[in-house]
Protein backbone atom coordinates (compact mmCIF):
# COMPACT_ATOMS: atom_id res chain seq x y z
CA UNK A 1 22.60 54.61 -46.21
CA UNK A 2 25.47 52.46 -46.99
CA UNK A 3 25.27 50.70 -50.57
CA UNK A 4 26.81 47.95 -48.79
CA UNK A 5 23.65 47.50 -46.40
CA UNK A 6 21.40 47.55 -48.89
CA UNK A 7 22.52 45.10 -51.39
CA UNK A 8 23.86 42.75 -48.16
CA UNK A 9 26.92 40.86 -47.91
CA UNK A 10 28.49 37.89 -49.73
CA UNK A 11 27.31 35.72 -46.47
CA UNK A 12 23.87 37.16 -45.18
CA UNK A 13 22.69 37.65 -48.78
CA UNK A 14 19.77 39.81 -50.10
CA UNK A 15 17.45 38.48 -48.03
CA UNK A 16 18.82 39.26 -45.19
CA UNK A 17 19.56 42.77 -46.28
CA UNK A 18 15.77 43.29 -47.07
CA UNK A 19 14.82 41.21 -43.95
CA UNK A 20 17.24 44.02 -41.69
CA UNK A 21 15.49 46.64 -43.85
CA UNK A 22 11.79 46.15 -42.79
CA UNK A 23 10.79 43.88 -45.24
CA UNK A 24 8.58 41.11 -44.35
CA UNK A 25 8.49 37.33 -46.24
CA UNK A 26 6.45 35.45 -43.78
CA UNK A 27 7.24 31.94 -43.29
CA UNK A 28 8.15 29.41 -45.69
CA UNK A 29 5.02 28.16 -47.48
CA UNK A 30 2.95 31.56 -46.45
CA UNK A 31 1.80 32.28 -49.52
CA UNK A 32 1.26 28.76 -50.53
CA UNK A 33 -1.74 28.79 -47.92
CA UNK A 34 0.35 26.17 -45.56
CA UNK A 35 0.46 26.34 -42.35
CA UNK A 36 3.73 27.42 -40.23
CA UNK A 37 4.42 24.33 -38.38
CA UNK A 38 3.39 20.59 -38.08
CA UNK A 39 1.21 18.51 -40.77
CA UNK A 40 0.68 20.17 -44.23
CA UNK A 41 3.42 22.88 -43.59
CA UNK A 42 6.01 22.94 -45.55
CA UNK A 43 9.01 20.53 -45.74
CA UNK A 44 12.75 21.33 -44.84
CA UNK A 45 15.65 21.34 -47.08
CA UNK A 46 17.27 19.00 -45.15
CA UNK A 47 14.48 16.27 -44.74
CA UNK A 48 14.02 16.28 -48.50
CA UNK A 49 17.83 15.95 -49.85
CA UNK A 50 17.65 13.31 -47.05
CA UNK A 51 14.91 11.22 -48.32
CA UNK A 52 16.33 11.20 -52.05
CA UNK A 53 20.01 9.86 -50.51
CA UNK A 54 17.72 7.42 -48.76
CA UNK A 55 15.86 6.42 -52.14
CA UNK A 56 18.94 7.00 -54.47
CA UNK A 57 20.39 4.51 -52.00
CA UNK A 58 18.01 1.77 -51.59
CA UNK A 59 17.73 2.60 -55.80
CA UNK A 60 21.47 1.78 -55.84
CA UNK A 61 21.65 -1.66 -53.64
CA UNK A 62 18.57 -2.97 -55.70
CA UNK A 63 20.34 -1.85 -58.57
CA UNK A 64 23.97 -3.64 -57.76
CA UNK A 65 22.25 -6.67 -55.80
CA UNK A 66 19.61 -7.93 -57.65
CA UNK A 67 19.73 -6.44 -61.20
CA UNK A 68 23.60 -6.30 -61.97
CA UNK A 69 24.20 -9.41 -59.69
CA UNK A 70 27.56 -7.26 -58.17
CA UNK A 71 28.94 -5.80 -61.35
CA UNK A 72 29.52 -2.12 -60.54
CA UNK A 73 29.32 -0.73 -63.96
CA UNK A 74 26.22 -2.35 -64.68
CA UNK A 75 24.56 -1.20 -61.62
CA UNK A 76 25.49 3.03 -62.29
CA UNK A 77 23.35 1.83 -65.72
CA UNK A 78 20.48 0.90 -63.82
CA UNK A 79 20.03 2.78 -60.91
CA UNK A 80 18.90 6.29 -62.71
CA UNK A 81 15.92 4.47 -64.59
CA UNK A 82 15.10 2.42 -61.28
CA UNK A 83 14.65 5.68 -59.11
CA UNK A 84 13.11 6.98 -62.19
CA UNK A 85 10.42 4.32 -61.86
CA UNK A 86 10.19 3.28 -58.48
CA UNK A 87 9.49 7.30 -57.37
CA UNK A 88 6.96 7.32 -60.38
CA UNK A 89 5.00 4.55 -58.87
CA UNK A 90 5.16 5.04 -55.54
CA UNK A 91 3.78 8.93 -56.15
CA UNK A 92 1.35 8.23 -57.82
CA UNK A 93 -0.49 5.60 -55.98
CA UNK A 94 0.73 6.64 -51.86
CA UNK A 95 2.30 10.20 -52.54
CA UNK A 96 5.40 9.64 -50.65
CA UNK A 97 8.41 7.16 -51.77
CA UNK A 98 10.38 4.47 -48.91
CA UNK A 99 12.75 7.66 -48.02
CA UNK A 100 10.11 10.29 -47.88
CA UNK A 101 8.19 7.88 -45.41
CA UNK A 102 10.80 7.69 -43.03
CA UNK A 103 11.57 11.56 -43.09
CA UNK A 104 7.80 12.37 -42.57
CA UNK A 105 7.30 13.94 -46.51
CA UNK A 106 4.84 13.56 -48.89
CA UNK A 107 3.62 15.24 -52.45
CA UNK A 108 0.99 17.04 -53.00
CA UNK A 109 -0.55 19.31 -55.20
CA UNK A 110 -0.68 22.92 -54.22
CA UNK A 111 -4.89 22.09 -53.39
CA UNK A 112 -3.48 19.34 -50.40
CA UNK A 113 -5.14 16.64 -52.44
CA UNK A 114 -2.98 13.61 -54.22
CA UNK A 115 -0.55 14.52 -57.34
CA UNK A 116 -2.12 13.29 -60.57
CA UNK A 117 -0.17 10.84 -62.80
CA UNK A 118 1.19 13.07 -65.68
CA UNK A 119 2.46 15.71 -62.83
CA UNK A 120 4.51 12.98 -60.84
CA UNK A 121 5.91 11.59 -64.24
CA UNK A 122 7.24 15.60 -65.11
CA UNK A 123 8.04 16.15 -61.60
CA UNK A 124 10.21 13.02 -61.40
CA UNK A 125 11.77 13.73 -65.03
CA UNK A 126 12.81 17.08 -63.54
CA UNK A 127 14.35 15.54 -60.95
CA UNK A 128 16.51 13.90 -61.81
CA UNK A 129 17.62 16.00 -64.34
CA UNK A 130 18.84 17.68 -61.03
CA UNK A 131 19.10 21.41 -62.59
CA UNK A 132 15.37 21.76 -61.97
CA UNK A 133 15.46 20.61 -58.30
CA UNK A 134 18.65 22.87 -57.34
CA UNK A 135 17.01 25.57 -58.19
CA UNK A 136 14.31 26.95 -54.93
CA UNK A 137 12.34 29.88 -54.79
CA UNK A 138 12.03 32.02 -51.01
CA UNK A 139 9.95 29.00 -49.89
CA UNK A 140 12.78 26.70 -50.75
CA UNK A 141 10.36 24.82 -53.42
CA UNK A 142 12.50 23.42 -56.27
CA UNK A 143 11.49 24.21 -59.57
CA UNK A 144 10.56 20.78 -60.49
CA UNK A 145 7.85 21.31 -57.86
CA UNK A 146 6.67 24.95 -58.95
CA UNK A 147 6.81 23.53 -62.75
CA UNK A 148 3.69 21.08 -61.76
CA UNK A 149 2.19 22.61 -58.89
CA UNK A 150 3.16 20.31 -55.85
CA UNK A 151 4.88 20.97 -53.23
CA UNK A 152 6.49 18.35 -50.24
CA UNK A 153 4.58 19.00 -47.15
CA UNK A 154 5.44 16.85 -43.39
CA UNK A 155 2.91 14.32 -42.78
């Protein structure tokens, strides 16, 4: 067998190496106990980075408009600790912020039931630390959700 094969290219990756080998990783969210497709299965990478542009962005206007009255500078000082506690909130009493709502997200813990408060206040921390949420396992959960056991599942 070629060396090349087995450790996979630059582009396909490991994975895909493995995957062309025989080996089989289920779906994403498998061994989470989520189902494959519709409500409660697990949420795509690109409906969650777009619900945190859409909350980093409302997070941002608020910021400039109403709590910097226009000055830019002030606004970059406010908009971190806004999103900070705007996403607390909003987790903890609905599960799902303004931008997860519109991409069809919520947070839950790995049971299906509602994230408790002191797990949304780490999860939240580790996110925007950003490190934490770069970071995804083979179901594409972000470390921030693995560290607290929840996971963003499509309503």
């Amino acid at each position: 067998m070629d060396s090349r094969e087995a450790l996979g290219s630059w582009i396909d990756g490991p994975k895909a190496a493995a995957e062309r080998m025989g080996a089989d990783f289920g779906y994403r969210g498998e061994r989470l106990g989520l189902p494959q497709e519709g409500t409660g299965s697990m949420a795509g990478v690109g409906r969650r980075i777009g619900a945190l542009f859409v909350d980093g962005w409302l997070c941002s206007l608020v910021a400039y408009g109403l709590l910097a009255h226009g000055e830019q500078s002030r606004a970059n000082l406010w908009t971190t600790p806004l999103f900070f506690t705007v996403t607390v909130i909003l987790l903890a009493t609905t599960g799902t912020t303004i931008g997860k709502r519109l991409f069809g997200l919520r947070v839950v813990r790995l049971g299906g039931t509602r994230a408790s408060i002191p797990q949304v206040l780490l999860r939240t921390f580790l996110l925007v630390l950003l490190v934490p949420a770069l970071v995804w396992d083979r179901d594409s959960r972000g470390l921030h959700d693995k560290a607290v056991g929840t996971v963003e599942v499509r309503i």
